[in-house]
PDB file of N, CA and C in Angstrom:
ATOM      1  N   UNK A   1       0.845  -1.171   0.000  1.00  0.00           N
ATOM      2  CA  UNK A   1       0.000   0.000   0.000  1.00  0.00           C
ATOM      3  C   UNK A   1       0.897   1.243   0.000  1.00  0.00           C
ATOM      4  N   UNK A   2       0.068   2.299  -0.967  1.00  0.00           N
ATOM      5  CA  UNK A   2       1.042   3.351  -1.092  1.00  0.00           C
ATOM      6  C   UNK A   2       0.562   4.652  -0.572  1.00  0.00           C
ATOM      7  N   UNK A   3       1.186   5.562   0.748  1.00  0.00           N
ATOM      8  CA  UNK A   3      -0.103   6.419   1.076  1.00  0.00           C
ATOM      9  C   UNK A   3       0.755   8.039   1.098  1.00  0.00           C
ATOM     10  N   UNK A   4       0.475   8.588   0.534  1.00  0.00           N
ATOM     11  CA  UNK A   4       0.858  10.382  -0.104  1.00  0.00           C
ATOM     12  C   UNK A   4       0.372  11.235   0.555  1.00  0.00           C
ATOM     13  N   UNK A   5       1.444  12.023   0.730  1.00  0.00           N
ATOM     14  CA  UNK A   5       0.611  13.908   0.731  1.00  0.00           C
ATOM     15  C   UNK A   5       1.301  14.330  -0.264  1.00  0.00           C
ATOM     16  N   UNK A   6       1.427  15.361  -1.016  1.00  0.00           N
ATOM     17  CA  UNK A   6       2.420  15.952  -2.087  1.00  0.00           C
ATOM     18  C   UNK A   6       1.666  17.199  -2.183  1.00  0.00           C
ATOM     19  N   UNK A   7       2.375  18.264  -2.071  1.00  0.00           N
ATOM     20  CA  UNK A   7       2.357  19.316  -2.628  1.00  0.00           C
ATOM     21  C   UNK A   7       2.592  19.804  -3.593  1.00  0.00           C
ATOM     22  N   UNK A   8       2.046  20.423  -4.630  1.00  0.00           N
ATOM     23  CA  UNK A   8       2.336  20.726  -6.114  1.00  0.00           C
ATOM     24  C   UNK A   8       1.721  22.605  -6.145  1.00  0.00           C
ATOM     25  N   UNK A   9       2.693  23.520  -7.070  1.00  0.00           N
ATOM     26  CA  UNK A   9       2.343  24.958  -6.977  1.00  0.00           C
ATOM     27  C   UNK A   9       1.691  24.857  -8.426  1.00  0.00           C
ATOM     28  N   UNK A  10       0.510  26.042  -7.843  1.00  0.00           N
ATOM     29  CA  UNK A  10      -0.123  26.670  -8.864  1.00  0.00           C
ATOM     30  C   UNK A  10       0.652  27.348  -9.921  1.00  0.00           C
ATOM     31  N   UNK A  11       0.386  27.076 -11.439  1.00  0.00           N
ATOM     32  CA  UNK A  11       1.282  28.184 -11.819  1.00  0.00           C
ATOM     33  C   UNK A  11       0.662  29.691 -11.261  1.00  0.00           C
ATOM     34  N   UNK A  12       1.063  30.565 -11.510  1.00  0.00           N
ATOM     35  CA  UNK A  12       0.757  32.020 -11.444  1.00  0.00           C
ATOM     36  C   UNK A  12      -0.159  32.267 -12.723  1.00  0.00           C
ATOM     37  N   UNK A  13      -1.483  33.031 -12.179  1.00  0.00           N
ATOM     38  CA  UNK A  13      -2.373  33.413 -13.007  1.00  0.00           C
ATOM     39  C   UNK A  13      -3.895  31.995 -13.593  1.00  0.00           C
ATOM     40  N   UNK A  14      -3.224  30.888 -13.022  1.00  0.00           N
ATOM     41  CA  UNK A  14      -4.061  29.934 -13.750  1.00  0.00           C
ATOM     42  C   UNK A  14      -5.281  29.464 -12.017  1.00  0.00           C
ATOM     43  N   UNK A  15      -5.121  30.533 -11.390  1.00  0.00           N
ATOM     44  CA  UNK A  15      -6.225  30.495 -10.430  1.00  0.00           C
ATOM     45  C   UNK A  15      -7.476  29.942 -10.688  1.00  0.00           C
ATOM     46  N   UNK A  16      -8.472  30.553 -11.156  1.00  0.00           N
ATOM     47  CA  UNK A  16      -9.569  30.208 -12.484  1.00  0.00           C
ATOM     48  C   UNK A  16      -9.493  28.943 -13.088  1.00  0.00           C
ATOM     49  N   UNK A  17      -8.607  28.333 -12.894  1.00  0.00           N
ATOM     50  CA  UNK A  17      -8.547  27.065 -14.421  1.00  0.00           C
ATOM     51  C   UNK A  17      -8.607  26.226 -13.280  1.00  0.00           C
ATOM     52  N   UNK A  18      -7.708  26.224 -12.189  1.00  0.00           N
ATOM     53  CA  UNK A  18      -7.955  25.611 -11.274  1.00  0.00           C
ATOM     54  C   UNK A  18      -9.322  24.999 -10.851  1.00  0.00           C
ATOM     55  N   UNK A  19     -10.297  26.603 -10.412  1.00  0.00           N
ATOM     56  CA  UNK A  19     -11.428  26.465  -9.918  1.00  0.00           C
ATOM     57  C   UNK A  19     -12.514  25.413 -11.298  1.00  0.00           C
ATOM     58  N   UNK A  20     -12.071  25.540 -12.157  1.00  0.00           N
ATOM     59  CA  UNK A  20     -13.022  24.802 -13.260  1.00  0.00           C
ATOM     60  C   UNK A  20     -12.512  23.590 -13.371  1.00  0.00           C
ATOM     61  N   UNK A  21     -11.344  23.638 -12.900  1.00  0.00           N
ATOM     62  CA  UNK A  21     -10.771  21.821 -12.969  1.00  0.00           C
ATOM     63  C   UNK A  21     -11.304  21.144 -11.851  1.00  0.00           C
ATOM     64  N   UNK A  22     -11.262  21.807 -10.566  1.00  0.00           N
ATOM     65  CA  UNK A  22     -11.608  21.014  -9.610  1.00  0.00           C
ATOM     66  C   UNK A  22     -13.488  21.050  -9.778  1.00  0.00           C
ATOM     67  N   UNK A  23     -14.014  22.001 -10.267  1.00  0.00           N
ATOM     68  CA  UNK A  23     -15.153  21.695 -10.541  1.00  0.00           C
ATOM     69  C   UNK A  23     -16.042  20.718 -11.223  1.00  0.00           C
ATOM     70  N   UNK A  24     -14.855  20.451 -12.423  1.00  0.00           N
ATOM     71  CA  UNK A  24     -15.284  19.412 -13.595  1.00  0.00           C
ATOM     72  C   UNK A  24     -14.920  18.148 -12.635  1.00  0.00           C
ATOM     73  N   UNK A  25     -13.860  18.018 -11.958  1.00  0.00           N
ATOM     74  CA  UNK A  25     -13.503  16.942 -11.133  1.00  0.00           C
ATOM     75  C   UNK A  25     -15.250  16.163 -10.319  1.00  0.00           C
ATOM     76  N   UNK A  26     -15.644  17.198  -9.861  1.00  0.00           N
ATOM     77  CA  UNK A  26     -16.717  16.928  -8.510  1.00  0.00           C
ATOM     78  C   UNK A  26     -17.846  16.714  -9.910  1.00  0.00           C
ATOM     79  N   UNK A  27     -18.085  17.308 -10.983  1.00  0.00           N
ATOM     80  CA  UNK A  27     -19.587  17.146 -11.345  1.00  0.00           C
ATOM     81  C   UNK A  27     -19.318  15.802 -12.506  1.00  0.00           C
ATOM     82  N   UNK A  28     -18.564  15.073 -12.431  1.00  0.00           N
ATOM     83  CA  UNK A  28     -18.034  14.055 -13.330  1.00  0.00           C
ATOM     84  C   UNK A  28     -17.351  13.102 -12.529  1.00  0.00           C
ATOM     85  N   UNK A  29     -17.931  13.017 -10.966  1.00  0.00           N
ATOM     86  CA  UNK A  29     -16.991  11.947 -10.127  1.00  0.00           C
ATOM     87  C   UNK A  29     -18.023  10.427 -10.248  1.00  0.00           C
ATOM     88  N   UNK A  30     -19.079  10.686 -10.789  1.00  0.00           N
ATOM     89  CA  UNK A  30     -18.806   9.128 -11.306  1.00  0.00           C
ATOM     90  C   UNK A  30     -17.867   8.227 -12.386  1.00  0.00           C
ATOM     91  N   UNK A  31     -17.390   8.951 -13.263  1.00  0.00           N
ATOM     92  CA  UNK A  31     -16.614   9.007 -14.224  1.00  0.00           C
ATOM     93  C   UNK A  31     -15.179   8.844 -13.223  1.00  0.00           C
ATOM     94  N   UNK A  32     -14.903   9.579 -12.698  1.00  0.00           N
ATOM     95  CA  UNK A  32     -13.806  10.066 -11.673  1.00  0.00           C
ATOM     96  C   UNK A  32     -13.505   8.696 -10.674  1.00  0.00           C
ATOM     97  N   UNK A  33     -14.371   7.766 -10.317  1.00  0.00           N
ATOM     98  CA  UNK A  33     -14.470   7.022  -9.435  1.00  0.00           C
ATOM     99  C   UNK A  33     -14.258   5.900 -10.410  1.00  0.00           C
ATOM    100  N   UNK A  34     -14.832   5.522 -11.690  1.00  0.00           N
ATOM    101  CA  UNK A  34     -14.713   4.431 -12.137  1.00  0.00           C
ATOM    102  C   UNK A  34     -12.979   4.494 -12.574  1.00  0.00           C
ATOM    103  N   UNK A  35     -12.223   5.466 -12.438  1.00  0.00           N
ATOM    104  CA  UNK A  35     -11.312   5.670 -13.498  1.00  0.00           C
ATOM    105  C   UNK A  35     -10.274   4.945 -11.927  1.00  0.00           C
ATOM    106  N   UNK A  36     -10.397   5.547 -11.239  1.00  0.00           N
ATOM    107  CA  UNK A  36      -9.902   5.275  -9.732  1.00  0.00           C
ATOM    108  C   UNK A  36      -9.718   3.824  -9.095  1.00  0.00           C
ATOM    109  N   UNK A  37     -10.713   2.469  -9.632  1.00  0.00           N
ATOM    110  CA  UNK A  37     -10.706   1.566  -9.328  1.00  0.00           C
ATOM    111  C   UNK A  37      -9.410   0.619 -10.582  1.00  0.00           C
ATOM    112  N   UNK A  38      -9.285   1.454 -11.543  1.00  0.00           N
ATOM    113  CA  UNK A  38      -7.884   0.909 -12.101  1.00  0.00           C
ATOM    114  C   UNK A  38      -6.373   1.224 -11.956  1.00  0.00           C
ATOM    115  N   UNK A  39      -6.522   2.179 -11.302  1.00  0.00           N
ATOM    116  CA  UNK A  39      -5.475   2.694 -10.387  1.00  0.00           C
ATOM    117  C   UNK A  39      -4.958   1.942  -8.987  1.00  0.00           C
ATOM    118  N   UNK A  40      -6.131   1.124  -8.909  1.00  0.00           N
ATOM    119  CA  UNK A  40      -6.179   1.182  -7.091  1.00  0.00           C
ATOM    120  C   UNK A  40      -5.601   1.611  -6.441  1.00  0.00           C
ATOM    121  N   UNK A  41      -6.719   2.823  -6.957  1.00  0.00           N
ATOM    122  CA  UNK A  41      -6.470   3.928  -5.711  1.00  0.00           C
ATOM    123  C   UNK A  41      -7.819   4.190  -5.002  1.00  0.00           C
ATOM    124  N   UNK A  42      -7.453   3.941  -3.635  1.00  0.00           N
ATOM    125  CA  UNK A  42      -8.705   3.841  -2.427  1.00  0.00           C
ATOM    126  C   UNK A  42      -9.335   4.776  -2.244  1.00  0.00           C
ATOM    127  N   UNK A  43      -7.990   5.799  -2.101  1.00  0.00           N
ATOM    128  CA  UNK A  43      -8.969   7.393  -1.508  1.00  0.00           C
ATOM    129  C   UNK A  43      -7.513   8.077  -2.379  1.00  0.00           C
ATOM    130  N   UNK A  44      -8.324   9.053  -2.843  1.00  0.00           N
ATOM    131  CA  UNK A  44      -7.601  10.223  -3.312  1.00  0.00           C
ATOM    132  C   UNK A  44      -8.574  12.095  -3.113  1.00  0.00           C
ATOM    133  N   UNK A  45      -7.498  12.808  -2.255  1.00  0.00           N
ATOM    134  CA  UNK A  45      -8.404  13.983  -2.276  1.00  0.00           C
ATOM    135  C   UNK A  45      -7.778  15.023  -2.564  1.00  0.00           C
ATOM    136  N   UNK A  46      -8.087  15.936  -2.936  1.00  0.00           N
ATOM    137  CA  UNK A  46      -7.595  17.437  -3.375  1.00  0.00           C
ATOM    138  C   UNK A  46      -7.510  18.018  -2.076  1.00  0.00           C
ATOM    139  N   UNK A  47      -6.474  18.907  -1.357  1.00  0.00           N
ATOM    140  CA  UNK A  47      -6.318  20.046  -1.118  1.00  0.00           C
ATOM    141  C   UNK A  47      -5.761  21.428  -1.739  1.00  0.00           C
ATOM    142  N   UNK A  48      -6.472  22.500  -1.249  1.00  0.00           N
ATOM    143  CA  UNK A  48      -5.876  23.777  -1.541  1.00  0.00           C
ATOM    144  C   UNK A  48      -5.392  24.829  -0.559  1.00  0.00           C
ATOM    145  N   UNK A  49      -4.350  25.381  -0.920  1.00  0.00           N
ATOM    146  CA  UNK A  49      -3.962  26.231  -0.097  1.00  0.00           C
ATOM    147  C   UNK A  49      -3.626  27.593  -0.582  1.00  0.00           C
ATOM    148  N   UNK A  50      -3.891  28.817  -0.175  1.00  0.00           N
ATOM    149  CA  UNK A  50      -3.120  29.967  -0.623  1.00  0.00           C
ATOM    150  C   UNK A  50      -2.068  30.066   0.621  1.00  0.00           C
ATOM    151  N   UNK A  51      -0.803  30.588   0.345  1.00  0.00           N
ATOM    152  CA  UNK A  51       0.298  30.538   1.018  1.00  0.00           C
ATOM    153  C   UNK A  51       1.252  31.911   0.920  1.00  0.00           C
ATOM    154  N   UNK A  52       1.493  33.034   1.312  1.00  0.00           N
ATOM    155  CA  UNK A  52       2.243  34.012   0.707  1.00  0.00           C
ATOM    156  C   UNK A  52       1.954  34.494  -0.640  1.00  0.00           C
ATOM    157  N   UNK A  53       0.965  34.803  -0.810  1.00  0.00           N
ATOM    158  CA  UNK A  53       0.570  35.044  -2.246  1.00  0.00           C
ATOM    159  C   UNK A  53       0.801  33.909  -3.147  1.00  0.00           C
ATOM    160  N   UNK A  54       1.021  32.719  -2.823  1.00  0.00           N
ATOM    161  CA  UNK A  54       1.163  31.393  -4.168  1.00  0.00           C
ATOM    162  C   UNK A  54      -0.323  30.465  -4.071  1.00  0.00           C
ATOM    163  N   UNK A  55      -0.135  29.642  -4.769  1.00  0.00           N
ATOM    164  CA  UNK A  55      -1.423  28.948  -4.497  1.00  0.00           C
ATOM    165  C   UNK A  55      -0.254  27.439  -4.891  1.00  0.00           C
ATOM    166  N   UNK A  56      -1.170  26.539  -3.734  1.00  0.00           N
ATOM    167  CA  UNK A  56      -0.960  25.015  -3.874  1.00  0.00           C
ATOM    168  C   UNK A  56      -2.043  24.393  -4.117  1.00  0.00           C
ATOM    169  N   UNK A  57      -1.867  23.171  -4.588  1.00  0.00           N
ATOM    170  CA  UNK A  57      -2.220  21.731  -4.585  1.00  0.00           C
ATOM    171  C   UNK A  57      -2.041  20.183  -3.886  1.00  0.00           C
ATOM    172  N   UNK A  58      -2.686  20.381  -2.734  1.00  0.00           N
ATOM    173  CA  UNK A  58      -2.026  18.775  -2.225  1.00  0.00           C
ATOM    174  C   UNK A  58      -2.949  17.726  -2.456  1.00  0.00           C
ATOM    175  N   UNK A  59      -2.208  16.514  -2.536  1.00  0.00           N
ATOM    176  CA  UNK A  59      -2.563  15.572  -3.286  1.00  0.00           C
ATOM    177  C   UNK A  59      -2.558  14.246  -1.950  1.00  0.00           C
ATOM    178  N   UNK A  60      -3.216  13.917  -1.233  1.00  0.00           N
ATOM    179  CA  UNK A  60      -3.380  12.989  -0.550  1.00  0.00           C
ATOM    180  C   UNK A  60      -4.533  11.572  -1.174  1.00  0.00           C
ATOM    181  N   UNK A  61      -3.018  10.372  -0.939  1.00  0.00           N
ATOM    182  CA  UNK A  61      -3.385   9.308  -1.398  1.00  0.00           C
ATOM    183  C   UNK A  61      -3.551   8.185  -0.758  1.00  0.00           C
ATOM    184  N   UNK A  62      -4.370   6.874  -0.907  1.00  0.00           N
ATOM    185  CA  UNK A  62      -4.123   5.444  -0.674  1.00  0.00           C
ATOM    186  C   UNK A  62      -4.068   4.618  -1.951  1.00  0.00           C
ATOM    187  N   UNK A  63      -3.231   4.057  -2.410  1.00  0.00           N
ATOM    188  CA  UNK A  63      -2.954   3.065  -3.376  1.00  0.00           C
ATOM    189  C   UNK A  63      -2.312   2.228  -3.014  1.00  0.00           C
ATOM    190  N   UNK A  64      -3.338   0.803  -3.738  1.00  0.00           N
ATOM    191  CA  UNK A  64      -2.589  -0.307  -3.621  1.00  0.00           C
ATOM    192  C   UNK A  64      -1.531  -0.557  -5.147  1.00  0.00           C
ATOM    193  N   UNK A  65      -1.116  -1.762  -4.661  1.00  0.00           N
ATOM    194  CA  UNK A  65       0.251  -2.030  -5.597  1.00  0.00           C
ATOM    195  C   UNK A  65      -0.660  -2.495  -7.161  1.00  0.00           C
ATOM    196  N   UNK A  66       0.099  -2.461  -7.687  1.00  0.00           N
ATOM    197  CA  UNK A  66      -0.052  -2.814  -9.007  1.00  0.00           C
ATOM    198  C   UNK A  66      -0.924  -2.130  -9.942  1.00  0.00           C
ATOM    199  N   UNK A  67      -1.350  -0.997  -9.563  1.00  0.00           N
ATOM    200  CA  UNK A  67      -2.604  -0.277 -10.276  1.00  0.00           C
ATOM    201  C   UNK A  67      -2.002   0.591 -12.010  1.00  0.00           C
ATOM    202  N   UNK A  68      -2.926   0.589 -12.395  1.00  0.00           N
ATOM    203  CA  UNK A  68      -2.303   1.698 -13.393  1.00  0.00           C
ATOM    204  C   UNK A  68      -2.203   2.628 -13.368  1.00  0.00           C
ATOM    205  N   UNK A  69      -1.008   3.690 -14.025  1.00  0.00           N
ATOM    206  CA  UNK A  69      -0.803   4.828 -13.826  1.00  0.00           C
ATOM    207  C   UNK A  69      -1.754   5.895 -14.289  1.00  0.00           C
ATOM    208  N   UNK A  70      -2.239   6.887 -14.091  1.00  0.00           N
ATOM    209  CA  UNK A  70      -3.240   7.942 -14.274  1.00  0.00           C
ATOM    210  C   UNK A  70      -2.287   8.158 -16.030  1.00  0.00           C
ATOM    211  N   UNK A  71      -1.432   8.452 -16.209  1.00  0.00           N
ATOM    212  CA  UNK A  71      -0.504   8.794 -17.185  1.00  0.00           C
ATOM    213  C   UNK A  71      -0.943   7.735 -18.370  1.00  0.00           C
ATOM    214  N   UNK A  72      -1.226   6.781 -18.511  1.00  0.00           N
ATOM    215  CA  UNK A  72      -0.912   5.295 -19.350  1.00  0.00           C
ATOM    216  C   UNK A  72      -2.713   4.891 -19.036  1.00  0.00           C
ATOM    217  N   UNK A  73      -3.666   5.789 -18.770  1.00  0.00           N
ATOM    218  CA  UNK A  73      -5.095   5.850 -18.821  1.00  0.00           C
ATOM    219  C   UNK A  73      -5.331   6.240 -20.246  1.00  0.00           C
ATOM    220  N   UNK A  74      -6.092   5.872 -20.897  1.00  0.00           N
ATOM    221  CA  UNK A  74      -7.165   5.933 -22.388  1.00  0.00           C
ATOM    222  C   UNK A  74      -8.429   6.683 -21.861  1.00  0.00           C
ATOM    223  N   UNK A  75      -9.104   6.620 -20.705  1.00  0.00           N
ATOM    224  CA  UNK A  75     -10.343   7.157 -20.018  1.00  0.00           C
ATOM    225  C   UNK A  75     -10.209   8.759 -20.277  1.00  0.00           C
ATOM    226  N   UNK A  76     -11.603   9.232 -20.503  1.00  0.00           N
ATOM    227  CA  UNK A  76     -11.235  10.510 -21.256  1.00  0.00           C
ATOM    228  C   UNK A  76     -11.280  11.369 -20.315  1.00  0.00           C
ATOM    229  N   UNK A  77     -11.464  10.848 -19.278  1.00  0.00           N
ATOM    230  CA  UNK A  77     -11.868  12.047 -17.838  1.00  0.00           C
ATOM    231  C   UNK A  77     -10.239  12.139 -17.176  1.00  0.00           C
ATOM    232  N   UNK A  78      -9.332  11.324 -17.341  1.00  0.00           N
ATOM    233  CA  UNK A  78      -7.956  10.914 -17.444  1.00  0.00           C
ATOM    234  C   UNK A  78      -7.339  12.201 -18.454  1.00  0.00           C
ATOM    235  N   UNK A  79      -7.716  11.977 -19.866  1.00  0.00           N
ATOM    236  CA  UNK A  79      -6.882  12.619 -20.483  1.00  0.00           C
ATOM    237  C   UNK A  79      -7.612  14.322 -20.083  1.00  0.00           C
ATOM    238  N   UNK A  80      -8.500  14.435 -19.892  1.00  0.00           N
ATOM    239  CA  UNK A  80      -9.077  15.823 -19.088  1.00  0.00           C
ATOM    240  C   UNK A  80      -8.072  16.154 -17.929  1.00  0.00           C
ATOM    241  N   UNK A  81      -7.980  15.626 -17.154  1.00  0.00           N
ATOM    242  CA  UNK A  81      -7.446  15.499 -15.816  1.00  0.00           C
ATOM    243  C   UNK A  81      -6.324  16.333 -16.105  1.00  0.00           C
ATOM    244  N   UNK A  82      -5.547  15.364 -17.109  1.00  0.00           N
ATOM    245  CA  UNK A  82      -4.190  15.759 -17.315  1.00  0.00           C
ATOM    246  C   UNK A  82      -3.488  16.819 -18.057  1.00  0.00           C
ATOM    247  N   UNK A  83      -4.604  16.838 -19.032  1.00  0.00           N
ATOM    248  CA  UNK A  83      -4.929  18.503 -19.245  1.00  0.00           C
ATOM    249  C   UNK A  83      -4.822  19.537 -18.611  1.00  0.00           C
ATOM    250  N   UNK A  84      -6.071  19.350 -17.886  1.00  0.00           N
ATOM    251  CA  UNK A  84      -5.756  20.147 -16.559  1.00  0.00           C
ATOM    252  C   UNK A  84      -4.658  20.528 -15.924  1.00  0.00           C
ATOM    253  N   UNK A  85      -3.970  19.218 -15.456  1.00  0.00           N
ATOM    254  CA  UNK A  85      -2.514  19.301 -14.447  1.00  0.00           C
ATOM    255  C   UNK A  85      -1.454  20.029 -15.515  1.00  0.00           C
ATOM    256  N   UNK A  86      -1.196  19.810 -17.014  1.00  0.00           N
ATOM    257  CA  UNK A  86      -0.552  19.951 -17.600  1.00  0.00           C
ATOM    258  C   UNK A  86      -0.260  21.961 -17.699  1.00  0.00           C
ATOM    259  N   UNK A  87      -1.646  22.270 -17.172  1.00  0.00           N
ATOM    260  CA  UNK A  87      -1.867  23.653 -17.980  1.00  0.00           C
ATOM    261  C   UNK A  87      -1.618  24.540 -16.754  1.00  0.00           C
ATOM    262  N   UNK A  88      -2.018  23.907 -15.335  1.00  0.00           N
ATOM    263  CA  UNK A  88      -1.800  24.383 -14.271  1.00  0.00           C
ATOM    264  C   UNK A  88      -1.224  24.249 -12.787  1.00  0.00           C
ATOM    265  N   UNK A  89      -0.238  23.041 -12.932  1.00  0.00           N
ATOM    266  CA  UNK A  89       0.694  23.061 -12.206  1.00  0.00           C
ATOM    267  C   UNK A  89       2.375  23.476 -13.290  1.00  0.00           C
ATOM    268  N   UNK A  90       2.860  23.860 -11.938  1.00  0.00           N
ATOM    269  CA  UNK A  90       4.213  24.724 -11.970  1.00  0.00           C
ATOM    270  C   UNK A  90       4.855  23.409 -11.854  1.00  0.00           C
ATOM    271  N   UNK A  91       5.205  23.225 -12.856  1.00  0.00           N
ATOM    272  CA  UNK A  91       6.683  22.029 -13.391  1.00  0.00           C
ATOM    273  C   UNK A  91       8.221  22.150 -12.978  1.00  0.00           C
ATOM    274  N   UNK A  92       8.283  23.911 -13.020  1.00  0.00           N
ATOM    275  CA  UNK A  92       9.490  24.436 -12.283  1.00  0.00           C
ATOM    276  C   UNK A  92       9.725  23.844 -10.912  1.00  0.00           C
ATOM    277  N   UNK A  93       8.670  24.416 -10.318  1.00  0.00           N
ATOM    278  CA  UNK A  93       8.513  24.233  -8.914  1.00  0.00           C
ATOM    279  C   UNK A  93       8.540  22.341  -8.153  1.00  0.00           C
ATOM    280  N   UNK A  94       9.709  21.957  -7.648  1.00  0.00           N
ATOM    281  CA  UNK A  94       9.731  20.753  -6.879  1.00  0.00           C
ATOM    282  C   UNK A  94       8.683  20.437  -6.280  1.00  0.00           C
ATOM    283  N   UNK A  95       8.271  19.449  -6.297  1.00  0.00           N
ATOM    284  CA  UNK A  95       6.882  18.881  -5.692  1.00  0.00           C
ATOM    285  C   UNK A  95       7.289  18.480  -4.203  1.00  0.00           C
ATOM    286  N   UNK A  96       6.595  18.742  -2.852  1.00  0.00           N
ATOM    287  CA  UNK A  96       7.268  18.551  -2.028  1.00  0.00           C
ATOM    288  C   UNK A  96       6.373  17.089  -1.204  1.00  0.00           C
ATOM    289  N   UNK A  97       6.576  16.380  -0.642  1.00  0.00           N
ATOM    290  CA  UNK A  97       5.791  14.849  -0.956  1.00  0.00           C
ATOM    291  C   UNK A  97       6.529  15.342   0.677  1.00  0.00           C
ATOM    292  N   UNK A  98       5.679  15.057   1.726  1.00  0.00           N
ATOM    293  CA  UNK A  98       5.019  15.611   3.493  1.00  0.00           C
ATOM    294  C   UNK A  98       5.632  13.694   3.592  1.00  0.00           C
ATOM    295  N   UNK A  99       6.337  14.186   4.852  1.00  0.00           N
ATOM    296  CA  UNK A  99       6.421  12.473   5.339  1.00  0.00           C
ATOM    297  C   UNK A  99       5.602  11.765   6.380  1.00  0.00           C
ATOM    298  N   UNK A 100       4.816  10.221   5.789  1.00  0.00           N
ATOM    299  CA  UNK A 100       3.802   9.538   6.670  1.00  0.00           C
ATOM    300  C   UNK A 100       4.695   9.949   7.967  1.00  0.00           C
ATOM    301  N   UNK A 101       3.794   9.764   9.460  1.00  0.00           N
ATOM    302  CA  UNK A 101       4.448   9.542   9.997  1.00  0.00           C
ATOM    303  C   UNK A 101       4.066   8.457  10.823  1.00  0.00           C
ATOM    304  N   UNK A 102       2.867   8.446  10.724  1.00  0.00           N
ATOM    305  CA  UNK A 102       1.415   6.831  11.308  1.00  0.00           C
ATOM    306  C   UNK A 102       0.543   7.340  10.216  1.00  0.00           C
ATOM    307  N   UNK A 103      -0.011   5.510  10.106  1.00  0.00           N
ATOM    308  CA  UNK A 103      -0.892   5.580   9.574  1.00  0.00           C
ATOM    309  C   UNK A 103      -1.850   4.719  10.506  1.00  0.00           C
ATOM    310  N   UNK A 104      -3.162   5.400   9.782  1.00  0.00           N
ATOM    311  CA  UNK A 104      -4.239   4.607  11.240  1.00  0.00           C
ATOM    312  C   UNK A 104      -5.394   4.495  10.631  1.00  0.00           C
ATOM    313  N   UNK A 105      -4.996   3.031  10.059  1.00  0.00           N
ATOM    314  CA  UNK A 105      -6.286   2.434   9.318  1.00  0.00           C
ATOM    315  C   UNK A 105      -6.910   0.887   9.896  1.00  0.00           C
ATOM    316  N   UNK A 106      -7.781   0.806  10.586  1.00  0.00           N
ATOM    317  CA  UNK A 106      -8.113  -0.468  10.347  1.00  0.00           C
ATOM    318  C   UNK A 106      -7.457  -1.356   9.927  1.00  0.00           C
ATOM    319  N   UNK A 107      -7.169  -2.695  10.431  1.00  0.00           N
ATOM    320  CA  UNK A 107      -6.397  -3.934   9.736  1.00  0.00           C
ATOM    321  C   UNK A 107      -7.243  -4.786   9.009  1.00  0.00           C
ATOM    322  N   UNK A 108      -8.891  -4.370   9.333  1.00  0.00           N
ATOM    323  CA  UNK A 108      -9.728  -5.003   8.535  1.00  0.00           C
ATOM    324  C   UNK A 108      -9.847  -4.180   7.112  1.00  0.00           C
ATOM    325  N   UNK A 109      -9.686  -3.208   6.877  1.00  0.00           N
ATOM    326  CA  UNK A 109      -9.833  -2.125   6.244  1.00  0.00           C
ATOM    327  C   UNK A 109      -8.481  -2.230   5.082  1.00  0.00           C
ATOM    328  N   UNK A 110      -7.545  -2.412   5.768  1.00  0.00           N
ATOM    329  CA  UNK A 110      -6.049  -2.429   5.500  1.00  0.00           C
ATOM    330  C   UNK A 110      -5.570  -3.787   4.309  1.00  0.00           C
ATOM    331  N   UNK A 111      -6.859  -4.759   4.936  1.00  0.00           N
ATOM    332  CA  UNK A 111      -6.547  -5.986   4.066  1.00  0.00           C
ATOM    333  C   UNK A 111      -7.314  -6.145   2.714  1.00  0.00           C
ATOM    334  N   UNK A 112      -8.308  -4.950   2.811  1.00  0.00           N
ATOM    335  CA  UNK A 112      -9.112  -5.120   1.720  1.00  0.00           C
ATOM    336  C   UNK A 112      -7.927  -4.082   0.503  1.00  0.00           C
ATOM    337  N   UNK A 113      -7.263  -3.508   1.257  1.00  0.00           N
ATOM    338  CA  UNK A 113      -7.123  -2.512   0.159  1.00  0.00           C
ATOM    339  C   UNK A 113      -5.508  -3.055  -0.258  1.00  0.00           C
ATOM    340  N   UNK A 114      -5.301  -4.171   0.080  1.00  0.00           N
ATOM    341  CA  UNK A 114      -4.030  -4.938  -0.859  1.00  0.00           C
ATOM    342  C   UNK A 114      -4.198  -5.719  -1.892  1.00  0.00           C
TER     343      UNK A 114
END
């Protein structure tokens, strides 16, 4: 099992694109959810932050092993997605990935998601 925080920066100015990405995200999460079970990925959620005048993206995950990559998806809500990420995250900017420090899941919970 694979479990994330990551931080990723807004570019500058793509505020707006943001708000319509994460929008299209929520009104297309059945689409969003089926795409998720080939990933196995359990839980995935968006955070946002404004920070010193920047804007972030954190990315908190559960994935199990062997799933497919969001990248190497055909699903068109996939190639949307990535669109998205492509147009408005800062590529410059190092992604900064927060270290687990516990995790506190159920062992009944824990076994389903291997």
């Amino acid at each position: 099992m694979n479990i994330e925080c990551t931080r990723f920066k807004v570019k500058d100015g793509k505020s707006e694109r943001v708000d319509e990405w994460l929008t299209f995200l929520k009104m297309n999460i059945k689409d969003v959810l089926i795409t998720l079970e080939n990933e196995k990925m359990y839980v995935e959620t968006i955070f946002r932050e404004h920070l010193n005048g920047k804007e972030y993206l954190y990315w908190y995950s559960i994935q199990g092993e062997g799933g497919l990559d969001v990248q190497d998806s055909e699903h068109w809500i996939d190639k949307k997605h990535l669109a998205y990420w492509n147009e408005c995250i800062d590529h410059t900017y190092r992604p900064v990935d927060l270290k687990t420090e516990v995790v506190m899941i159920p062992e009944n919970l824990k076994e389903l998601m291997r």
